[in-house]
Protein backbone atom coordinates (compact mmCIF):
# COMPACT_ATOMS: atom_id res chain seq x y z
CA UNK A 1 -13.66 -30.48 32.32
CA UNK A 2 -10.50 -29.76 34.35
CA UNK A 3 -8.27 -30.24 31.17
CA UNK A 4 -10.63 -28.22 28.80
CA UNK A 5 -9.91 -25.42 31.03
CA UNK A 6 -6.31 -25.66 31.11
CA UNK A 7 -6.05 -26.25 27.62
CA UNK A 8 -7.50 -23.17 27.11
CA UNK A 9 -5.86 -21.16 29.35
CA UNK A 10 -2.69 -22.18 27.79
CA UNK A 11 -4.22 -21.33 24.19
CA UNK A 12 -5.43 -18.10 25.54
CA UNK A 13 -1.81 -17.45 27.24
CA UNK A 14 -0.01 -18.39 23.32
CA UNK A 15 -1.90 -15.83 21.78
CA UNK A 16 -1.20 -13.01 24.64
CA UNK A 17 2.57 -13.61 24.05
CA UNK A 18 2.78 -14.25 20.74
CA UNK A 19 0.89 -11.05 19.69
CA UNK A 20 3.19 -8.91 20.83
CA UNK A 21 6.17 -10.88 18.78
CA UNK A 22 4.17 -9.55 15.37
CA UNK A 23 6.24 -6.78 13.42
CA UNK A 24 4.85 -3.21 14.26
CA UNK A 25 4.23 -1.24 11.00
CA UNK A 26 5.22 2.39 10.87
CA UNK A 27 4.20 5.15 8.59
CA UNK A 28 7.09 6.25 6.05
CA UNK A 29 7.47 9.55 4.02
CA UNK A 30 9.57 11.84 2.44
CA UNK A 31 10.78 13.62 -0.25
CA UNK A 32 13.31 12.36 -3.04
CA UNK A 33 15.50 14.56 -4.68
CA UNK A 34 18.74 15.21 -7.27
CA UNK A 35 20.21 18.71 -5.41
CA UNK A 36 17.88 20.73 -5.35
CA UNK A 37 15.02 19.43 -7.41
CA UNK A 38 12.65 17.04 -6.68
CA UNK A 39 11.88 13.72 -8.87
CA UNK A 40 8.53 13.02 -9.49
CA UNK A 41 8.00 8.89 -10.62
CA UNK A 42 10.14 7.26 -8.46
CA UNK A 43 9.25 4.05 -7.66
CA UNK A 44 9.39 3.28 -3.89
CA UNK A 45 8.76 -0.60 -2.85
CA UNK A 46 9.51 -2.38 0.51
CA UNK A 47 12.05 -4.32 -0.27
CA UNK A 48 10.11 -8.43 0.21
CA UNK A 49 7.15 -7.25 -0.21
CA UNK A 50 4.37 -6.13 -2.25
CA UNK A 51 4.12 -3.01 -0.62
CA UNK A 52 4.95 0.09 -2.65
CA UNK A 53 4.05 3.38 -4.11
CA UNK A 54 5.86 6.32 -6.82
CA UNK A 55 6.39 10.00 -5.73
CA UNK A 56 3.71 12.85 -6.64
CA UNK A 57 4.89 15.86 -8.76
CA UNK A 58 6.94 17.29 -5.67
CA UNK A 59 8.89 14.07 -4.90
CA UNK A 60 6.81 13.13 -1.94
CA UNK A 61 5.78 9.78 -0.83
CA UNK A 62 3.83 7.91 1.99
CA UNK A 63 3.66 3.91 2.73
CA UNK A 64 3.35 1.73 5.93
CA UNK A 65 5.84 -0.90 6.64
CA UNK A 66 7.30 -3.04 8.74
CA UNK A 67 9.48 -1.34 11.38
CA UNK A 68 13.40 -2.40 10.58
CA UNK A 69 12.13 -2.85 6.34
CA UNK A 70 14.37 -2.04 3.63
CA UNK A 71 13.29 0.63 1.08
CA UNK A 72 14.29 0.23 -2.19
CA UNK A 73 13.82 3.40 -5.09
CA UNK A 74 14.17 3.14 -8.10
CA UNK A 75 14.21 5.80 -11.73
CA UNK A 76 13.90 5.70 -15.16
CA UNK A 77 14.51 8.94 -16.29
C-alpha cells in the first residue's frame, strides 16, 4: 500500500514539473508590406509546423505559435 502511494506521488510530482517544461504559445500578428502598400496573399507558416495562415486584403495576419518559432512568408506575385 505504502509503495502505491509513493509511486504515485512521484507520478503526480513528474507531471507538476514537467508541465511547466511545455512550449507556451503566443498570439502573432501584423501587417506585411512593400513601402507603403500592403500585400494581400502572403503565405505565413510556422516554420516545422503545420501551422499557418495568408494575409486579408490589408496585409494583416493572426496565428498562435510556439514562443521562440520561426515565421516564414512567402509571395507569388
Amino acid at each position: 500500500m505504502i509503495q502505491r502511494l509513493t509511486s504515485l506521488a512521484a507520478l503526480i510530482l513528474l507531471f507538476g514539473v514537467s508541465s511547466g517544461l511545455w512550449a507556451q504559445t503566443i498570439s502573432v500578428g501584423g501587417t506585411v508590406v512593400d513601402g507603403d502598400m500592403p500585400l494581400p496573399g502572403v503565405s505565413v507558416t510556422v516554420k516545422g509546423s503545420y501551422a499557418g495562415t495568408a494575409t486579408d486584403l490589408d496585409g494583416k495576419f493572426a496565428l498562435t505559435a510556439e514562443s521562440g518559432a520561426t515565421l516564414v512568408f512567402s509571395y507569388i506575385g
